[in-house]
N, C-alpha and C. Protein backbone atom coordinates (compact mmCIF):
# COMPACT_ATOMS: atom_id res chain seq x y z
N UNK A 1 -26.83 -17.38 14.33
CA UNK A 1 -26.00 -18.52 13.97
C UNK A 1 -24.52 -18.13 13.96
N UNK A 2 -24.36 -16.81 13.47
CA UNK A 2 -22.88 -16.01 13.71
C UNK A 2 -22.44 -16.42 14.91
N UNK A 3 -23.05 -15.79 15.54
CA UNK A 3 -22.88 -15.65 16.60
C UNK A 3 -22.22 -16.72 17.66
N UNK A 4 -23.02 -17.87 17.28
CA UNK A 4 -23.04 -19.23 17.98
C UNK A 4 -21.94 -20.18 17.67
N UNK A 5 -21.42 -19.51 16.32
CA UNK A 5 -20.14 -20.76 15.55
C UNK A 5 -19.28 -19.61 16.33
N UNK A 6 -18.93 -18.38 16.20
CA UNK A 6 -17.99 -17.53 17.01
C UNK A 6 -17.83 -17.69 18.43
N UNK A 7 -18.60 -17.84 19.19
CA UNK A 7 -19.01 -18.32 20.42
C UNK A 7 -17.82 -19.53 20.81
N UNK A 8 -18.16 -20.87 19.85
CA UNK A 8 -17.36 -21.83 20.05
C UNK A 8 -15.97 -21.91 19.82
N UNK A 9 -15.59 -21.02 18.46
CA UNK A 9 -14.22 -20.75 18.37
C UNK A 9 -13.59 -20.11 19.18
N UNK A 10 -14.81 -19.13 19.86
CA UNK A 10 -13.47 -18.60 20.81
C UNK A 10 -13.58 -19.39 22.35
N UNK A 11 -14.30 -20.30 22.36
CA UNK A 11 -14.46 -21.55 23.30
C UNK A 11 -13.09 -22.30 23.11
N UNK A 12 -13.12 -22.69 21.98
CA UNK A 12 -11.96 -23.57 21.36
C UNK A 12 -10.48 -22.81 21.63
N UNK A 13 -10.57 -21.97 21.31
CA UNK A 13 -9.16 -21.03 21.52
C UNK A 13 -8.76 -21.16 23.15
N UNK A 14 -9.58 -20.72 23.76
CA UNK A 14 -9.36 -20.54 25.35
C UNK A 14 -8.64 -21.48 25.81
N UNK A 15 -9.84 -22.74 25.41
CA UNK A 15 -9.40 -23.93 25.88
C UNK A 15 -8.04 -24.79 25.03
N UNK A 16 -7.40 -24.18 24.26
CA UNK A 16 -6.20 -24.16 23.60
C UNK A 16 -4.85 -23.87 24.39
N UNK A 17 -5.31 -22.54 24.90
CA UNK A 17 -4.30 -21.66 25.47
C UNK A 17 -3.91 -22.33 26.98
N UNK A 18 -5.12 -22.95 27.63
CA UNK A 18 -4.53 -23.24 28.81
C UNK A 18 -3.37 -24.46 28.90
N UNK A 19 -2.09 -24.11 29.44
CA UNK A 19 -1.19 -24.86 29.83
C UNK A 19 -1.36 -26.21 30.13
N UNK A 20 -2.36 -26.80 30.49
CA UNK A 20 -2.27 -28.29 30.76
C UNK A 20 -2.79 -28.46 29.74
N UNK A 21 -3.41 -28.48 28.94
CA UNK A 21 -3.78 -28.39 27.72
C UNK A 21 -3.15 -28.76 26.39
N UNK A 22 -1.91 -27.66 26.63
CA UNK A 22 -0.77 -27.80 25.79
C UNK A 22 0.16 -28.99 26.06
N UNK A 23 0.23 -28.99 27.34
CA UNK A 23 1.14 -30.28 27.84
C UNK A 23 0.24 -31.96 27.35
N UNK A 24 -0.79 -32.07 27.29
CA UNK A 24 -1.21 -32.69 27.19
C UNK A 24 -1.60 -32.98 25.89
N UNK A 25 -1.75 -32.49 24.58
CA UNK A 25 -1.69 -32.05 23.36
C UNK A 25 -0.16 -32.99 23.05
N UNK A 26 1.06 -32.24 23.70
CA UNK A 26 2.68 -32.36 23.26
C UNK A 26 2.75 -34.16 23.56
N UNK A 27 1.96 -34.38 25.05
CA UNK A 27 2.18 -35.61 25.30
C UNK A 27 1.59 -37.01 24.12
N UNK A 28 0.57 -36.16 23.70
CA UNK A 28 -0.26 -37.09 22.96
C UNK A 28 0.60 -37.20 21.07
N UNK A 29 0.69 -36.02 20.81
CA UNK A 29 1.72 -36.03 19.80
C UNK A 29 2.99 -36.39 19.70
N UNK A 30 3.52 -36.46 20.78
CA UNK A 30 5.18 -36.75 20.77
C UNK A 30 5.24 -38.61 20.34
N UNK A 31 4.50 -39.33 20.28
CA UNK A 31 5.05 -40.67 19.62
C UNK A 31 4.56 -40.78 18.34
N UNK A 32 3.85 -39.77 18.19
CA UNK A 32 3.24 -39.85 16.50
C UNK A 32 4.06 -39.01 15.50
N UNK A 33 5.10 -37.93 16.03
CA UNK A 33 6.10 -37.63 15.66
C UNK A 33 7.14 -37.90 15.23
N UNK A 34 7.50 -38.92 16.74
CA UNK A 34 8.75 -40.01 16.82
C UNK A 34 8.43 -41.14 15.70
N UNK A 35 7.23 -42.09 15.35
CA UNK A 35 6.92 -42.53 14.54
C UNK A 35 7.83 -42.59 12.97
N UNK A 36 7.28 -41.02 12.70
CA UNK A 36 6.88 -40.06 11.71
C UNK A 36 8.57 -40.26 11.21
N UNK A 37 8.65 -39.46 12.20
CA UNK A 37 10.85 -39.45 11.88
C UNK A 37 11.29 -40.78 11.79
N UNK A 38 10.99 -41.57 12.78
CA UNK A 38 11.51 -43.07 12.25
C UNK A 38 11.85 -43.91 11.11
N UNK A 39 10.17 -43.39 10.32
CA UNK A 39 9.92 -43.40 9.00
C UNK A 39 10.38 -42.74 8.17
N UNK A 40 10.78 -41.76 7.96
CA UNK A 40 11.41 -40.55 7.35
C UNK A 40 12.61 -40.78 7.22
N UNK A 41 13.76 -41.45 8.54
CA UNK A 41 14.70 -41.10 8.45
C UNK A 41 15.85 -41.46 7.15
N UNK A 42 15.48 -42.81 6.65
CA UNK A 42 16.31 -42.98 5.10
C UNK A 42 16.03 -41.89 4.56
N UNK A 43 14.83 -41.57 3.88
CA UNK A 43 14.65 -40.57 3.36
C UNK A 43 15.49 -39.45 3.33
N UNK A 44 15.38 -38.63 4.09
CA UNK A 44 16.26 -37.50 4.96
C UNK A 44 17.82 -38.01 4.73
N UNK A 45 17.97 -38.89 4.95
CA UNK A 45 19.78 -39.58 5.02
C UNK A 45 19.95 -39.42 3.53
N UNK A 46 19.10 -40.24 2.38
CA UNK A 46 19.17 -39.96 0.93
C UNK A 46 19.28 -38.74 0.47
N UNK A 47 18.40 -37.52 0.99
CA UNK A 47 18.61 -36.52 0.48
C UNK A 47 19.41 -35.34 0.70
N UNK A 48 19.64 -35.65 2.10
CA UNK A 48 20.94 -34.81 2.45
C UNK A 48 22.55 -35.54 2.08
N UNK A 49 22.64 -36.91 1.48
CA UNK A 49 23.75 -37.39 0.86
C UNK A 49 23.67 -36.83 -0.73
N UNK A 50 22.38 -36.74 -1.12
CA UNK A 50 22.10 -36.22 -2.69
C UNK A 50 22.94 -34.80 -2.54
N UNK A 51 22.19 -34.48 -1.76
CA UNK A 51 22.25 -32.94 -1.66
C UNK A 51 23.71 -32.56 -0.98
N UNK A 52 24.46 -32.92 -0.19
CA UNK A 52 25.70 -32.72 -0.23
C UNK A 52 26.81 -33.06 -1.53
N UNK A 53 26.16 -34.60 -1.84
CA UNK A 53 26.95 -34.67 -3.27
C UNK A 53 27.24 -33.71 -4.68
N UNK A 54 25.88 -33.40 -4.53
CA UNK A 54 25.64 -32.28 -5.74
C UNK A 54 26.27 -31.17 -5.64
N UNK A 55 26.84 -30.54 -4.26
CA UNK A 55 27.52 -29.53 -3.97
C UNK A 55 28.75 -29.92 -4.13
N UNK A 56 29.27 -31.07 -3.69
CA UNK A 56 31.28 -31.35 -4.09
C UNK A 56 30.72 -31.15 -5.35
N UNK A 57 29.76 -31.97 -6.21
CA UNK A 57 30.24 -32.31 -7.47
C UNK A 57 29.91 -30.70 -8.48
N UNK A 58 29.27 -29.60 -8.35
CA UNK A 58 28.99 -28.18 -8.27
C UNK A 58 30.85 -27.69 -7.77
N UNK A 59 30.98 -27.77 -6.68
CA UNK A 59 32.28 -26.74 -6.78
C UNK A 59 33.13 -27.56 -7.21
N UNK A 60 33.45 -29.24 -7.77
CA UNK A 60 34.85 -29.22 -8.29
C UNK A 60 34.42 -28.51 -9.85
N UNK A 61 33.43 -28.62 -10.48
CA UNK A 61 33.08 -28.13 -11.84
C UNK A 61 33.47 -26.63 -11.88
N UNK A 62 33.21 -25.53 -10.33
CA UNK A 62 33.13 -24.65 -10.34
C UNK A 62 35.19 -24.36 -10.62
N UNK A 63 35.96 -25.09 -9.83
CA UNK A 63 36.93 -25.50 -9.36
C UNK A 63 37.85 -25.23 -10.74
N UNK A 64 37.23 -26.56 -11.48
CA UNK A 64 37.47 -26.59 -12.89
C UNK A 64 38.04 -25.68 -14.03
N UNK A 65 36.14 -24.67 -13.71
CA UNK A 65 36.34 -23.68 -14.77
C UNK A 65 36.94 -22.49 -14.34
N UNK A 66 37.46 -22.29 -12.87
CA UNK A 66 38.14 -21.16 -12.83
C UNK A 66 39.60 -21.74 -13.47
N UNK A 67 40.41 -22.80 -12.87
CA UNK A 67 41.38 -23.43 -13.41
C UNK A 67 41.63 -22.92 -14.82
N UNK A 68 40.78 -23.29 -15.97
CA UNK A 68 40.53 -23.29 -17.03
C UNK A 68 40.49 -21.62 -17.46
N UNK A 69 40.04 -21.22 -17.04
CA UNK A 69 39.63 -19.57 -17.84
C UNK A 69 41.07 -18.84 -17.61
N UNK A 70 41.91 -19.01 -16.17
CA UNK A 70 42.99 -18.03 -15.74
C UNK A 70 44.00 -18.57 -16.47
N UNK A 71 44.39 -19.91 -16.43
CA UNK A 71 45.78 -19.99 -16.93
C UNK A 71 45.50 -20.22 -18.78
């Protein structure tokens, strides 16, 4: 039975590796991707505006307390 499930995986692999294979794999995934991001993209826009914000608002604080400690 080892033998026979190993057998297929490395069936499965082979038939992985060959090039039309892959092309054909990329073709079949590439609109379920595009989809994917479509959906995503507010998301992504929200959190890289979060996430840039938090950094001005991080170095003027940083900004701040050097201001503050030297003079």
């Amino acid at each position: 039975m080892k033998q026979a499930k190993e057998f297929f995986i490395n069936q499965c692999l082979e038939l992985l590796r060959r090039q039309d294979i892959k092309q054909e794999l990329k073709q079949l995934m590439k609109p379920l991707i595009e989809m994917m991001f479509t959906q995503m993209y507010p998301y992504i826009f929200i959190f890289v505006s979060f996430s840039l914000l938090t950094f001005f608002l991080m170095l003027g604080i940083f900004i701040l307390l050097i201001k503050t400690t030297i003079f």
